[in-house]
PDB file of N, CA and C in Angstrom:
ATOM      1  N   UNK A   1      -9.821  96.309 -12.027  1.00  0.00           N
ATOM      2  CA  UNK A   1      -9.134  95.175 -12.603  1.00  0.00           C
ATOM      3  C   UNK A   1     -10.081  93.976 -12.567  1.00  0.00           C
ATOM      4  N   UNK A   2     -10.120  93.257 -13.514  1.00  0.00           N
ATOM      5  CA  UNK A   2     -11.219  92.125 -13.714  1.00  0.00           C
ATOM      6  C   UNK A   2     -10.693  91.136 -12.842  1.00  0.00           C
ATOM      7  N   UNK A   3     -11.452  90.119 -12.566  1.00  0.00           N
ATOM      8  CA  UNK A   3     -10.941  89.153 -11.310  1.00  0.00           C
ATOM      9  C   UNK A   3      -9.937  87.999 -12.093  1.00  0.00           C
ATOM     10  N   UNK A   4     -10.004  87.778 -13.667  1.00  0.00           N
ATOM     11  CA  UNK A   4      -8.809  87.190 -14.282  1.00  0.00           C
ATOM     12  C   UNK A   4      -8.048  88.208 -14.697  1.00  0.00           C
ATOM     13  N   UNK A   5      -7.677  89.017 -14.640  1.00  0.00           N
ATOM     14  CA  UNK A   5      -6.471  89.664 -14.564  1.00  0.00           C
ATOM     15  C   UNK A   5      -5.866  89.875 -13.298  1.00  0.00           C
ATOM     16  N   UNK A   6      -6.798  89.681 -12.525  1.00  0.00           N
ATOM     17  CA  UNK A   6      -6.208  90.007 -11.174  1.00  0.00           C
ATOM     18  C   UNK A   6      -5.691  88.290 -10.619  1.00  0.00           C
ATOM     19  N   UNK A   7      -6.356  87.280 -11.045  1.00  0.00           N
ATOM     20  CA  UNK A   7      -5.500  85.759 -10.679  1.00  0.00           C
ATOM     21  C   UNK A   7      -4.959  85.608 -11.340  1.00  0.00           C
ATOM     22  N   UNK A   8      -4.269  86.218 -13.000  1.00  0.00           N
ATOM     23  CA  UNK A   8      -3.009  85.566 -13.594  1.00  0.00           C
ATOM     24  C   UNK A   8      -2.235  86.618 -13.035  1.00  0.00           C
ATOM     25  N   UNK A   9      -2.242  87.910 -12.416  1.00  0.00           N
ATOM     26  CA  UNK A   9      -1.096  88.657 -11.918  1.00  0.00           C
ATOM     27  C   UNK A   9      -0.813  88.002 -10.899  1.00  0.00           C
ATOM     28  N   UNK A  10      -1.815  87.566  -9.335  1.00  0.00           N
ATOM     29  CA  UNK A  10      -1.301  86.528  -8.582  1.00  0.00           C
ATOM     30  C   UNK A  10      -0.650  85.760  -9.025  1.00  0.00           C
ATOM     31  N   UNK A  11      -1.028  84.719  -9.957  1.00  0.00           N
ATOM     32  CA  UNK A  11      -0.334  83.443 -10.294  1.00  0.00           C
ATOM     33  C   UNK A  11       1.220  84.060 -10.377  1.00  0.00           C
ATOM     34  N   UNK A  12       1.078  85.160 -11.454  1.00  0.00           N
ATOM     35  CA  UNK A  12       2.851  85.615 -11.859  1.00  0.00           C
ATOM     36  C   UNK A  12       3.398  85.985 -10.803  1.00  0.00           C
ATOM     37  N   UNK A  13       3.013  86.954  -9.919  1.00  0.00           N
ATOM     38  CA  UNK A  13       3.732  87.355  -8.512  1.00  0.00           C
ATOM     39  C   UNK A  13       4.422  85.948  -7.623  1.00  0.00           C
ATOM     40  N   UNK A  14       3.392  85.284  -7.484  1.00  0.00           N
ATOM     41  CA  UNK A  14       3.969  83.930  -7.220  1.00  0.00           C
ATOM     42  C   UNK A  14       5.232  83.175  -7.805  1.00  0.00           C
ATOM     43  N   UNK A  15       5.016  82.774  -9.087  1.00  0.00           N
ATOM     44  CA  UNK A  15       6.100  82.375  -9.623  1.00  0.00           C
ATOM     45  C   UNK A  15       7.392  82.945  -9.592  1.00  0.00           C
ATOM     46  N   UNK A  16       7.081  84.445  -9.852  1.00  0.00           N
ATOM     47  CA  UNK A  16       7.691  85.160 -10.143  1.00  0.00           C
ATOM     48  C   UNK A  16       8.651  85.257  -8.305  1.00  0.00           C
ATOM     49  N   UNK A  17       8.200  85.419  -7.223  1.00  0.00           N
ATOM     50  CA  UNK A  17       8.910  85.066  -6.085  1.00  0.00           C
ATOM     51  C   UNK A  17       9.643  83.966  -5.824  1.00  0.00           C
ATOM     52  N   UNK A  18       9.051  82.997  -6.368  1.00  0.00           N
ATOM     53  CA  UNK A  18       9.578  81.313  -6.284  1.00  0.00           C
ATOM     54  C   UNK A  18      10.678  81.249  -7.174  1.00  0.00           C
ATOM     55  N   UNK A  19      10.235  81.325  -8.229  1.00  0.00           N
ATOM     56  CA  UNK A  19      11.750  81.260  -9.137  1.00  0.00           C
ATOM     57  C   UNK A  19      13.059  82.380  -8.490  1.00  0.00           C
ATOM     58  N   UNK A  20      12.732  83.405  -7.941  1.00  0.00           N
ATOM     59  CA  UNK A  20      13.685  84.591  -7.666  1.00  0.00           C
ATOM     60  C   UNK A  20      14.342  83.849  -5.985  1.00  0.00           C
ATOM     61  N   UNK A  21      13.095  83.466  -5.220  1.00  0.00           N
ATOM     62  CA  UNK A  21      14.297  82.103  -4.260  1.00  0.00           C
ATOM     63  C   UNK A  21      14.547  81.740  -4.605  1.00  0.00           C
ATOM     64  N   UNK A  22      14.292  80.518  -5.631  1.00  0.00           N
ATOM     65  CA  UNK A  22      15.151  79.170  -5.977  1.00  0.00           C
ATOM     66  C   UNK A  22      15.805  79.076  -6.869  1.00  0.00           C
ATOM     67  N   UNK A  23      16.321  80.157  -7.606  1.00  0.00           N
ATOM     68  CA  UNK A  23      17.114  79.828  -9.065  1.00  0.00           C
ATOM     69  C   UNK A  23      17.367  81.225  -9.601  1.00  0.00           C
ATOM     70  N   UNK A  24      17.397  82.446  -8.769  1.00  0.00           N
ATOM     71  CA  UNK A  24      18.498  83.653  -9.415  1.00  0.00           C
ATOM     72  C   UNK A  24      17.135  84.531  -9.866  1.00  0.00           C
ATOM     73  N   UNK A  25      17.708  85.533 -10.488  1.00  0.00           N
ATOM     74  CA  UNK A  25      16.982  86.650 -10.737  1.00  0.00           C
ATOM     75  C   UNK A  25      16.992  86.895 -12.527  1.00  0.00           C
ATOM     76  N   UNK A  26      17.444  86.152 -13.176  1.00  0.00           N
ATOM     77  CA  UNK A  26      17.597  86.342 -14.756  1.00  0.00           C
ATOM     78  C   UNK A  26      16.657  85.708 -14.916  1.00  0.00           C
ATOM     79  N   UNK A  27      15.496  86.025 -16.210  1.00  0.00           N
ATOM     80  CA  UNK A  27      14.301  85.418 -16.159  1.00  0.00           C
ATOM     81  C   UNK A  27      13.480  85.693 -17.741  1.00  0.00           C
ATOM     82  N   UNK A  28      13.187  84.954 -18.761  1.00  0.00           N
ATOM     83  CA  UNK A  28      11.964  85.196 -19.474  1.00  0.00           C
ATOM     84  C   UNK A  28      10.553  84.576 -19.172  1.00  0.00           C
ATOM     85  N   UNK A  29       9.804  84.800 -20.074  1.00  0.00           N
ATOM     86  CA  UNK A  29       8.642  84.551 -19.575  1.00  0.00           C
ATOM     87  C   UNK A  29       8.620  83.045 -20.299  1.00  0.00           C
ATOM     88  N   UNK A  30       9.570  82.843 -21.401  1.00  0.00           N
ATOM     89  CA  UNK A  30       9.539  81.207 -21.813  1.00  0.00           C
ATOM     90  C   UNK A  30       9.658  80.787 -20.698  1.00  0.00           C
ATOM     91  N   UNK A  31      10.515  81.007 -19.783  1.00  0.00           N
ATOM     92  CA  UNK A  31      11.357  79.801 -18.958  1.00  0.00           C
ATOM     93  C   UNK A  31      10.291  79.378 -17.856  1.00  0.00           C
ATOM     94  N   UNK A  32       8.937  80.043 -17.905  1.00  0.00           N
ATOM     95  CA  UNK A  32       7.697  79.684 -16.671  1.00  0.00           C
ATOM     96  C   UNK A  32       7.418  79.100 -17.048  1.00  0.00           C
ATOM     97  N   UNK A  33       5.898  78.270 -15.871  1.00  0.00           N
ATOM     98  CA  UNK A  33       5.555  77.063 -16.814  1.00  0.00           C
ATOM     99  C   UNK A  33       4.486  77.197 -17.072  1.00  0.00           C
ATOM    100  N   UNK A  34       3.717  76.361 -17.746  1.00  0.00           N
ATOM    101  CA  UNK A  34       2.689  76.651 -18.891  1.00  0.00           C
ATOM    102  C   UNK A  34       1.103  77.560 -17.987  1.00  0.00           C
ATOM    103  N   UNK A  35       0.913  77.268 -17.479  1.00  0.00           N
ATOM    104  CA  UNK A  35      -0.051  78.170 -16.693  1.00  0.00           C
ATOM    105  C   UNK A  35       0.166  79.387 -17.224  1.00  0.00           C
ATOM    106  N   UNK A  36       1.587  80.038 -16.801  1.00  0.00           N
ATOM    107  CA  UNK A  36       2.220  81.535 -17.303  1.00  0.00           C
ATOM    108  C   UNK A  36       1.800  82.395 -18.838  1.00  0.00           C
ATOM    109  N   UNK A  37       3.032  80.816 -19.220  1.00  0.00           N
ATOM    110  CA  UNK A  37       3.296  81.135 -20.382  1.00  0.00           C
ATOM    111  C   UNK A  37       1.744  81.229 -21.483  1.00  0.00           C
ATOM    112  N   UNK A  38       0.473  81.012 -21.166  1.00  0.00           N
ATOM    113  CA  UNK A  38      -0.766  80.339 -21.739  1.00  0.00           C
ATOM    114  C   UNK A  38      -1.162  82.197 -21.855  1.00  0.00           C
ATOM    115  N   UNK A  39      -1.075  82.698 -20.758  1.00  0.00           N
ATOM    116  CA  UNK A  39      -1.022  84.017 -20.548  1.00  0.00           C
ATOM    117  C   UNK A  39      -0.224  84.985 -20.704  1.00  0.00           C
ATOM    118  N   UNK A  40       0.741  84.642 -21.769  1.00  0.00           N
ATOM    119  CA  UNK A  40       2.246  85.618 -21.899  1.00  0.00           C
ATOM    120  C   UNK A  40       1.462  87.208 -22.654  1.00  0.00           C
ATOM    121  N   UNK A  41       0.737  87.375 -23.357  1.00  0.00           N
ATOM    122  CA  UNK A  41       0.175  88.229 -23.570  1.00  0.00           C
ATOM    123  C   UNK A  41      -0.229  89.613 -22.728  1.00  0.00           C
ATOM    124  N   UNK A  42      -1.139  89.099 -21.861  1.00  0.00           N
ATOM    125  CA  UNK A  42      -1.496  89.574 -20.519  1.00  0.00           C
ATOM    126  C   UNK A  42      -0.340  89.912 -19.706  1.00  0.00           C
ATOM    127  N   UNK A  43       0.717  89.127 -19.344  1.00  0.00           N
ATOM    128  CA  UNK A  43       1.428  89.394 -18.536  1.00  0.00           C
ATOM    129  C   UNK A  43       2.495  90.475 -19.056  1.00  0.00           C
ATOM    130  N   UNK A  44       3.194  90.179 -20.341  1.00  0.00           N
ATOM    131  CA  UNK A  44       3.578  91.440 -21.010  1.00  0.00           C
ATOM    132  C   UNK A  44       3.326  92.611 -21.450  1.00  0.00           C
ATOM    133  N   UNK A  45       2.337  93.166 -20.949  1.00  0.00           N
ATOM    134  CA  UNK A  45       1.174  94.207 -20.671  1.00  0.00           C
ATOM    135  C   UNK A  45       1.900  94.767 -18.941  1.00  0.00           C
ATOM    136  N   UNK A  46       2.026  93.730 -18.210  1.00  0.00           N
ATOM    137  CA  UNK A  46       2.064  93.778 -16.681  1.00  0.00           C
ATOM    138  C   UNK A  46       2.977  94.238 -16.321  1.00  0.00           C
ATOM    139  N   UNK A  47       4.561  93.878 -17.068  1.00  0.00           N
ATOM    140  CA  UNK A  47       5.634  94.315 -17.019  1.00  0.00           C
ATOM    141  C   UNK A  47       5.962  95.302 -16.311  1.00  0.00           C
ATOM    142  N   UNK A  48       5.580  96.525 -17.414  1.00  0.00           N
ATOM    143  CA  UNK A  48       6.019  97.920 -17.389  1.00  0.00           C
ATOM    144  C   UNK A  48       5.629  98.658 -16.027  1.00  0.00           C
ATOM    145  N   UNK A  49       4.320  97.532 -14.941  1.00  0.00           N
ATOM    146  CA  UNK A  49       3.740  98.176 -14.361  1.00  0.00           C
ATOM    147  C   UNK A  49       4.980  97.701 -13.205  1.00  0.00           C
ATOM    148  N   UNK A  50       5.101  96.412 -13.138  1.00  0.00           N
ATOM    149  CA  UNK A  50       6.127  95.894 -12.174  1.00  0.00           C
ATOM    150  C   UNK A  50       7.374  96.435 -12.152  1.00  0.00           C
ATOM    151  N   UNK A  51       8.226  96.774 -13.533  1.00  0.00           N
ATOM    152  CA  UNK A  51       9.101  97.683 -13.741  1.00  0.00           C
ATOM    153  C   UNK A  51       9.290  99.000 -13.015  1.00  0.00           C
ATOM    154  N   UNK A  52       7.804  99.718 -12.984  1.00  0.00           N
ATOM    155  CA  UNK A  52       8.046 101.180 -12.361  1.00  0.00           C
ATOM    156  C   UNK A  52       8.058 101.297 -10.885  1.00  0.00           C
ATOM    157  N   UNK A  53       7.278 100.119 -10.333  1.00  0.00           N
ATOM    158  CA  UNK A  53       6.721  99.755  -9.391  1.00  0.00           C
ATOM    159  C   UNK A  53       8.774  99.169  -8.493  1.00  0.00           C
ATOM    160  N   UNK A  54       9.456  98.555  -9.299  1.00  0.00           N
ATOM    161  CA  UNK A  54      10.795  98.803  -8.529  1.00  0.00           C
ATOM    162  C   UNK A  54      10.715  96.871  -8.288  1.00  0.00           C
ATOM    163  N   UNK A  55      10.128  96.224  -9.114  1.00  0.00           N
ATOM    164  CA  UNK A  55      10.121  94.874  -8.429  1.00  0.00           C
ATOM    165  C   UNK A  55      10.865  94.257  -9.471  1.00  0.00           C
ATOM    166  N   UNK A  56      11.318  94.619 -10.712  1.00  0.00           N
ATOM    167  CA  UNK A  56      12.078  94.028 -12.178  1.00  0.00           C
ATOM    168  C   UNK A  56      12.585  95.175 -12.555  1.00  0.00           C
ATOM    169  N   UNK A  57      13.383  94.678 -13.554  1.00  0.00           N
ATOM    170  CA  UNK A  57      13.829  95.742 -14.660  1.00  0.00           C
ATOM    171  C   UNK A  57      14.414  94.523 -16.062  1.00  0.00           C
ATOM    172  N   UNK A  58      13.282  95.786 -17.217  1.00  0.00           N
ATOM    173  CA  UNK A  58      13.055  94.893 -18.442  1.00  0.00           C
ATOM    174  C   UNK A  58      14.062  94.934 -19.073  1.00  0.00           C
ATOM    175  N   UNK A  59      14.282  94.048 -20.078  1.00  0.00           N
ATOM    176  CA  UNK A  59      15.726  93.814 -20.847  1.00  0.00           C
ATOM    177  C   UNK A  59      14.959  94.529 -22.545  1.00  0.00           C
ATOM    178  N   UNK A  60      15.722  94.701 -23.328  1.00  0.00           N
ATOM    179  CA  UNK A  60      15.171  94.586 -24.611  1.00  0.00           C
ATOM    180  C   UNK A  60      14.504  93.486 -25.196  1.00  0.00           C
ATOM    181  N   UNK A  61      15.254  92.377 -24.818  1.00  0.00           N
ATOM    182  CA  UNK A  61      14.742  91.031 -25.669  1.00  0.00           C
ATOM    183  C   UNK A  61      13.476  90.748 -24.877  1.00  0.00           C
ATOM    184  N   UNK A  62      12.897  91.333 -23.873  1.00  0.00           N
ATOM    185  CA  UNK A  62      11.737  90.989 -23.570  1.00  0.00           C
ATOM    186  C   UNK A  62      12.225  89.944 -21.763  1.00  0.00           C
ATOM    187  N   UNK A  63      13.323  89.764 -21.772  1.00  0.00           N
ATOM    188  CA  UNK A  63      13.792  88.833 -20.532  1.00  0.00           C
ATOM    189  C   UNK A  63      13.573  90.449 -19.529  1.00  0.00           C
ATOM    190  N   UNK A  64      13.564  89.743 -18.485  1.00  0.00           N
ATOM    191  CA  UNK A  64      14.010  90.794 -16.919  1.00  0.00           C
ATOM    192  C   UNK A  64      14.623  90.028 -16.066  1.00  0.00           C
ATOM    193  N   UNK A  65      14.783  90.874 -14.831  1.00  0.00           N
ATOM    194  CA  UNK A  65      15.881  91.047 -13.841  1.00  0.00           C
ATOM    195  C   UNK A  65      14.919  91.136 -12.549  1.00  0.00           C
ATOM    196  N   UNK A  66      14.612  89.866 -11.593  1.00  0.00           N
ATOM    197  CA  UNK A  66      13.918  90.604 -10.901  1.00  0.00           C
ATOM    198  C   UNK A  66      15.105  91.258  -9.779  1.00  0.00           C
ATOM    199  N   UNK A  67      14.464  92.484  -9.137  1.00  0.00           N
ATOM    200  CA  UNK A  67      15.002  93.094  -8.213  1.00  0.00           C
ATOM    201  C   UNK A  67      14.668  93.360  -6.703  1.00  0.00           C
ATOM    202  N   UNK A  68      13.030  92.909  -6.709  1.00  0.00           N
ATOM    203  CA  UNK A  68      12.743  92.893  -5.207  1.00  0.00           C
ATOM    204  C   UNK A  68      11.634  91.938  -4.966  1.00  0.00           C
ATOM    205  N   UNK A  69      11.384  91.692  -4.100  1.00  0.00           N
ATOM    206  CA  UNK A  69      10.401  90.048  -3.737  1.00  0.00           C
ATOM    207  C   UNK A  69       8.993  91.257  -4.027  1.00  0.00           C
ATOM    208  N   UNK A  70       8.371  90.699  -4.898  1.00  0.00           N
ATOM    209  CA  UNK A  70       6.650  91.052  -4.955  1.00  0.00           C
ATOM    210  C   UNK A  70       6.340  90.904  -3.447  1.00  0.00           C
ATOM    211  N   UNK A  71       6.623  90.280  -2.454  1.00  0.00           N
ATOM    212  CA  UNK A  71       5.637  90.244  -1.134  1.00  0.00           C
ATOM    213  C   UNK A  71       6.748  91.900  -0.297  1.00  0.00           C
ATOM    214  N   UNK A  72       7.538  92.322  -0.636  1.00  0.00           N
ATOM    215  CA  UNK A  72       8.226  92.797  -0.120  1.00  0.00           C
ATOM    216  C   UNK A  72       7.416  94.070  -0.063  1.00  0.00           C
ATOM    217  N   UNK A  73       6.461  94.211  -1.311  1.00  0.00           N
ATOM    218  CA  UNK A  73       5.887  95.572  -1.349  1.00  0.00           C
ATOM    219  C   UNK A  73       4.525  95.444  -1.513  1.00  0.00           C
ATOM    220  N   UNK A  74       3.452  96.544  -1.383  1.00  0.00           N
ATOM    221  CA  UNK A  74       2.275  96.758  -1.415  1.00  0.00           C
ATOM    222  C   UNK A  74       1.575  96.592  -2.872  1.00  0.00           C
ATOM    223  N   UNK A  75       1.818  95.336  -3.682  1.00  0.00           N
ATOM    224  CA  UNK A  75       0.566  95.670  -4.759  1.00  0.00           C
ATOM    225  C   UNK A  75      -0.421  94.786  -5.272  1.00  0.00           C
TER     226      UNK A  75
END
Protein backbone atom coordinates (compact mmCIF):
# COMPACT_ATOMS: atom_id res chain seq x y z
CA UNK A 1 0.00 0.00 0.00
CA UNK A 2 1.55 3.40 -0.97
CA UNK A 3 2.15 5.69 2.03
CA UNK A 4 -0.90 8.10 0.58
CA UNK A 5 -3.19 5.56 0.52
CA UNK A 6 -2.22 4.41 3.59
CA UNK A 7 -2.70 8.35 5.34
CA UNK A 8 -6.07 8.99 3.62
CA UNK A 9 -7.25 5.44 5.03
CA UNK A 10 -5.86 6.75 8.51
CA UNK A 11 -7.38 10.05 8.06
CA UNK A 12 -10.92 8.02 7.22
CA UNK A 13 -10.54 5.48 10.12
CA UNK A 14 -10.29 8.48 12.22
CA UNK A 15 -13.14 10.35 11.17
CA UNK A 16 -14.82 7.64 10.57
CA UNK A 17 -14.50 6.68 14.68
CA UNK A 18 -15.19 10.30 15.67
CA UNK A 19 -18.24 10.82 13.86
CA UNK A 20 -19.52 7.08 15.03
CA UNK A 21 -18.87 8.64 18.94
CA UNK A 22 -20.28 11.81 18.42
CA UNK A 23 -23.22 11.71 16.14
CA UNK A 24 -24.64 7.97 15.36
CA UNK A 25 -23.70 5.50 12.89
CA UNK A 26 -25.72 6.68 9.55
CA UNK A 27 -23.15 8.19 7.36
CA UNK A 28 -22.16 9.38 3.61
CA UNK A 29 -19.09 10.33 2.52
CA UNK A 30 -20.73 14.01 1.64
CA UNK A 31 -21.40 14.54 5.20
CA UNK A 32 -17.16 14.45 6.03
CA UNK A 33 -15.22 17.21 5.80
CA UNK A 34 -13.29 18.35 3.03
CA UNK A 35 -9.94 16.61 3.69
CA UNK A 36 -12.28 13.29 3.09
CA UNK A 37 -14.39 14.30 0.78
CA UNK A 38 -11.09 15.75 -1.66
CA UNK A 39 -10.42 11.93 -1.59
CA UNK A 40 -13.96 10.40 -2.07
CA UNK A 41 -12.62 8.44 -4.95
CA UNK A 42 -9.97 6.58 -3.11
CA UNK A 43 -11.99 6.04 -0.25
CA UNK A 44 -14.88 4.44 -2.25
CA UNK A 45 -12.52 1.89 -3.47
CA UNK A 46 -11.91 1.30 0.56
CA UNK A 47 -15.37 0.54 1.36
CA UNK A 48 -15.86 -2.90 0.26
CA UNK A 49 -12.65 -3.64 2.15
CA UNK A 50 -14.09 -2.15 5.52
CA UNK A 51 -17.43 -3.79 4.69
CA UNK A 52 -15.95 -7.40 4.71
CA UNK A 53 -13.64 -6.59 7.28
CA UNK A 54 -17.14 -6.23 9.72
CA UNK A 55 -16.47 -2.39 10.55
CA UNK A 56 -19.64 -0.87 8.05
CA UNK A 57 -22.17 -2.11 5.99
CA UNK A 58 -22.81 -0.35 2.51
CA UNK A 59 -26.16 1.02 1.54
CA UNK A 60 -27.00 1.19 -2.25
CA UNK A 61 -26.97 4.92 -2.47
CA UNK A 62 -23.42 4.74 -1.61
CA UNK A 63 -24.24 5.94 2.38
CA UNK A 64 -23.15 3.19 5.24
CA UNK A 65 -23.79 2.06 8.61
CA UNK A 66 -20.90 1.98 10.69
CA UNK A 67 -20.95 -1.15 12.88
CA UNK A 68 -17.76 -1.45 14.86
CA UNK A 69 -15.05 1.17 16.09
CA UNK A 70 -11.98 0.82 13.43
CA UNK A 71 -9.66 0.80 16.73
CA UNK A 72 -11.72 -2.13 17.92
CA UNK A 73 -9.98 -4.33 15.30
CA UNK A 74 -6.63 -5.14 13.69
CA UNK A 75 -6.24 -3.16 10.34
Amino acid sequence: MSRLKSKIKKDFLFHLEHFYRNYGNEWSLDEFPPIIKKNKDKIIALLPELEEKGILKLNEDQSFTILKLPSQLDI
